[in-house]
Protein backbone atom coordinates (compact mmCIF):
# COMPACT_ATOMS: atom_id res chain seq x y z
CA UNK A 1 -12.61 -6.17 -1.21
CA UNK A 2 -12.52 -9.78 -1.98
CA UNK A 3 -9.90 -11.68 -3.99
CA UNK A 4 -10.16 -11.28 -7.49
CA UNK A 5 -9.47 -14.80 -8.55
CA UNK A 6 -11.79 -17.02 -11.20
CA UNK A 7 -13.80 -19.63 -9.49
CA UNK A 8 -12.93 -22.29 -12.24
CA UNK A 9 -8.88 -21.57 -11.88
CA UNK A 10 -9.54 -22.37 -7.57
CA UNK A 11 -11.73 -25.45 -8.53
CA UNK A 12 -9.09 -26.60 -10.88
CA UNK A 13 -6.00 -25.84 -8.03
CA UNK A 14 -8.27 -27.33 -5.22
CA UNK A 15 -8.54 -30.61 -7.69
CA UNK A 16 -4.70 -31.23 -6.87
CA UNK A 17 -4.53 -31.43 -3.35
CA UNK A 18 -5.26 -34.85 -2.66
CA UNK A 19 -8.09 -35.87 0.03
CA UNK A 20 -9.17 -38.62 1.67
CA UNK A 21 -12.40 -39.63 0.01
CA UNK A 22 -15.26 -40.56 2.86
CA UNK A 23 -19.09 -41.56 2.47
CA UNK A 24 -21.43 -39.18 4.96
CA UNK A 25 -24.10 -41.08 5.70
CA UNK A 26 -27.46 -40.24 7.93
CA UNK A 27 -31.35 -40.93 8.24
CA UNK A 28 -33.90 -38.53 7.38
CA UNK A 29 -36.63 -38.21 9.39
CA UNK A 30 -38.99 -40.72 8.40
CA UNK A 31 -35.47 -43.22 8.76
CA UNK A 32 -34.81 -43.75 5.36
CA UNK A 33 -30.50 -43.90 4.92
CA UNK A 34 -29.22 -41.31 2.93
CA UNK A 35 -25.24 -40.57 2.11
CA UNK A 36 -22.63 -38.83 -0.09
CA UNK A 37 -19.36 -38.96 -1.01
CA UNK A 38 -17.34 -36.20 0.53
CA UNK A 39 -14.23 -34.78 0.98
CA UNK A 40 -14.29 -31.71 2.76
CA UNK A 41 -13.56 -33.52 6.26
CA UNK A 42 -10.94 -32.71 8.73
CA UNK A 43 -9.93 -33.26 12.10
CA UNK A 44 -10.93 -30.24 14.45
CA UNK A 45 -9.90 -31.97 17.84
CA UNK A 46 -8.71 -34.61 19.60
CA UNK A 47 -10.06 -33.58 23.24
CA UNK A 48 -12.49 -33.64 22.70
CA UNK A 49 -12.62 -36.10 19.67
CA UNK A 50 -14.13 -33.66 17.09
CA UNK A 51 -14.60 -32.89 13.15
CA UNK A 52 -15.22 -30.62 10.50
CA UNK A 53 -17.39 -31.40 7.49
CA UNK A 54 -18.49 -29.18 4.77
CA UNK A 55 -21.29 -29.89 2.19
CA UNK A 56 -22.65 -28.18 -0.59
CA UNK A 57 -25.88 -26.30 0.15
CA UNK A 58 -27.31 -27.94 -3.06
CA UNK A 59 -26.29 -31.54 -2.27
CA UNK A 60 -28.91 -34.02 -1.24
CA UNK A 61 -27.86 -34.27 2.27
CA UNK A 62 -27.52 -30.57 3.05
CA UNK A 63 -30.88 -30.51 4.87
CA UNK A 64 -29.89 -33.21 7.24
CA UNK A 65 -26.75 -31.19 7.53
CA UNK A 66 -28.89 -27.99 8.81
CA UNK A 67 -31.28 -30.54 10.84
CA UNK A 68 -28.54 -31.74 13.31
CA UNK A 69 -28.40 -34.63 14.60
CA UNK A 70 -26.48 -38.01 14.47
CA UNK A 71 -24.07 -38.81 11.52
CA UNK A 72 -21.41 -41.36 10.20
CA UNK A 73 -17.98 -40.45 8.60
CA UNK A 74 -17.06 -43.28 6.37
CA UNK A 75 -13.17 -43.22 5.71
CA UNK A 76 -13.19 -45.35 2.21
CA UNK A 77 -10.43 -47.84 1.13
CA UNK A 78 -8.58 -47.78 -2.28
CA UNK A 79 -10.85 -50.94 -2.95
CA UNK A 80 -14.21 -49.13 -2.49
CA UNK A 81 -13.92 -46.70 -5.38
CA UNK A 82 -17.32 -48.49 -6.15
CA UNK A 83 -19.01 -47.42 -3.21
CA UNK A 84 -17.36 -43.28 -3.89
CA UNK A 85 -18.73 -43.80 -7.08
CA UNK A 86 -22.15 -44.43 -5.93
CA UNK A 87 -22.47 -42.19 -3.10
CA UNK A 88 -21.17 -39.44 -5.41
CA UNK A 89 -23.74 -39.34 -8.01
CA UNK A 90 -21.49 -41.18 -10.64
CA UNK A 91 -24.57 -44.16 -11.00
CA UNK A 92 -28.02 -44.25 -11.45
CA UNK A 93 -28.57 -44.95 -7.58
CA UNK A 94 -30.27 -42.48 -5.65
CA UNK A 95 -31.07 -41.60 -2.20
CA UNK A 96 -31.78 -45.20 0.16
CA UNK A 97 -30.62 -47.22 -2.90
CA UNK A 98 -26.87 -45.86 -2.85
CA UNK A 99 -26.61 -48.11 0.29
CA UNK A 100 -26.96 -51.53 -2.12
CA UNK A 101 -23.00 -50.32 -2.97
CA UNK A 102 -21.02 -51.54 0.09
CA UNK A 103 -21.60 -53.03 3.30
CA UNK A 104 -24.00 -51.30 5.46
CA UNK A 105 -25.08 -51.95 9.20
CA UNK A 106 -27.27 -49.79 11.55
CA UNK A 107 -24.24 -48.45 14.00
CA UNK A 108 -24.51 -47.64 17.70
CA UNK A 109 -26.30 -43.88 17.11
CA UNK A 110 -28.80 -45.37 14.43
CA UNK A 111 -26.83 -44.31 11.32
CA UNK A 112 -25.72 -46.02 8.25
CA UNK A 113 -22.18 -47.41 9.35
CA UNK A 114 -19.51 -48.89 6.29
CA UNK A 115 -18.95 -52.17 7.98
CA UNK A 116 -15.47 -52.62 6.36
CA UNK A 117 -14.56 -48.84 5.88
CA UNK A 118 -10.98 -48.57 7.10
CA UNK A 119 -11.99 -46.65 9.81
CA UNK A 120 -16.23 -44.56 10.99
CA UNK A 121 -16.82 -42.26 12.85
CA UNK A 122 -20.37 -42.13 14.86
CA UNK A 123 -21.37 -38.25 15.32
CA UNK A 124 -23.38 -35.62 16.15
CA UNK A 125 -23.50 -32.34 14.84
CA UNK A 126 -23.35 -29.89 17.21
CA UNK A 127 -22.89 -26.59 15.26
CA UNK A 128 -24.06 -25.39 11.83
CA UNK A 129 -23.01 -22.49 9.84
CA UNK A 130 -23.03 -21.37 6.25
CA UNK A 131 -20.61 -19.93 4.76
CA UNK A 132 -20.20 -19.29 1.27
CA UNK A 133 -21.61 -22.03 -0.74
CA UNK A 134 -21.48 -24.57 1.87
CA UNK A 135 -22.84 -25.87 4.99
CA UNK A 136 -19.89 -26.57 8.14
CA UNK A 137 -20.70 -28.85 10.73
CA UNK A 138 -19.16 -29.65 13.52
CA UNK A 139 -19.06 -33.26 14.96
CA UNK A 140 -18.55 -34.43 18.25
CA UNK A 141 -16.76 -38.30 17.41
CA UNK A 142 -19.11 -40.90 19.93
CA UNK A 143 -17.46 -44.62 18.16
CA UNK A 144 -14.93 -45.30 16.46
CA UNK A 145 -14.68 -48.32 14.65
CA UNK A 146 -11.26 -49.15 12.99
CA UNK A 147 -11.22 -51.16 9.70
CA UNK A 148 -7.53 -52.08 9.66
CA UNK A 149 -4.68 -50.61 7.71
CA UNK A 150 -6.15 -51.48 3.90
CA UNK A 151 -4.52 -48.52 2.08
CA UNK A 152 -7.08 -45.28 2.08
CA UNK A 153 -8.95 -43.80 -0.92
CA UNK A 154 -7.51 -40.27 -1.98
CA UNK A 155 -8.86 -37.72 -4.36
CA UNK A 156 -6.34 -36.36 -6.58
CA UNK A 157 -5.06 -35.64 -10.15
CA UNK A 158 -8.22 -33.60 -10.66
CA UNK A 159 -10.49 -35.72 -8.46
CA UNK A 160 -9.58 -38.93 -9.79
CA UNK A 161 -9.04 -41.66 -7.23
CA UNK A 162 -6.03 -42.85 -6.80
CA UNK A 163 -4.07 -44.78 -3.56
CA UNK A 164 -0.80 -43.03 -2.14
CA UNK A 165 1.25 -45.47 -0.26
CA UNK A 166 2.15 -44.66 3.53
């Protein structure tokens, strides 16, 4: 029997563990750039270098998600709150024109790259499953391009971004 527990009471608890935010970013097939903002990403593995990413079935990059392929993980800094806000739906930009917010280059795999993220990832999915209401992938890490130690973007205080000092 599943937990009895109200959806909105879990959304509300999950809003309090703070996250770092990242931008997912991919092509679609005719190679137009297309990206969210995202927080359900973890490290799976270090050998090899691996990751987890989870996203909605109803967000706009879910079918790329079930498609495969190559894909960036964008770890934001506490500076690009701009580019979070843009990737997650919180402007008018859509689809390709999210990527005016933030700089963009074409990175080694042919995927949107955030040239001065603190740190990308270059991937490719390698296993999709549903679960739930979401789509997991996991992501085999090919590049890794570090950004420096600008202090990182976190989700917390009911997904308000805020910067944590390390």
């Amino acid at each position: 029997m599943p937990p009895v527990v109200h959806p909105q009471n879990f959304k509300y608890a999950m809003r309090t563990l703070a996250g770092g935010v990242t931008v997912l970013a991919s092509k679609t097939a005719d190679g137009q750039p297309w990206g969210i903002t995202a927080t359900a990403v973890c490290s799976l593995s270090a050998e090899p270098p691996s990751v987890l990413i989870c996203v909605n079935k109803t967000a706009s990059l879910a079918p790329l998600i079930q498609e495969g392929g190559a894909i960036s993980v964008n770890i934001l800094t506490a500076e690009q709150e701009g580019v979070a806000r843009a990737f997650g739906g919180m402007t008018p930009a859509k689809g390709a024109h999210r990527f005016i917010s933030g700089n963009w280059v074409n990175g080694t795999m042919d995927v949107p790259v955030l040239a001065d993220a603190r740190c990308a990832l270059e991937c490719t999915m390698v296993d999709v499953m549903e679960r739930f209401t979401h789509r997991i992938a996991v992501c085999l890490v090919h590049e890794v391009h570090l950004g420096g130690l600008a202090t990182p973007a976190l989700v917390s205080d009911h997904g308000r971004m805020v910067a944590l000092p390390f």
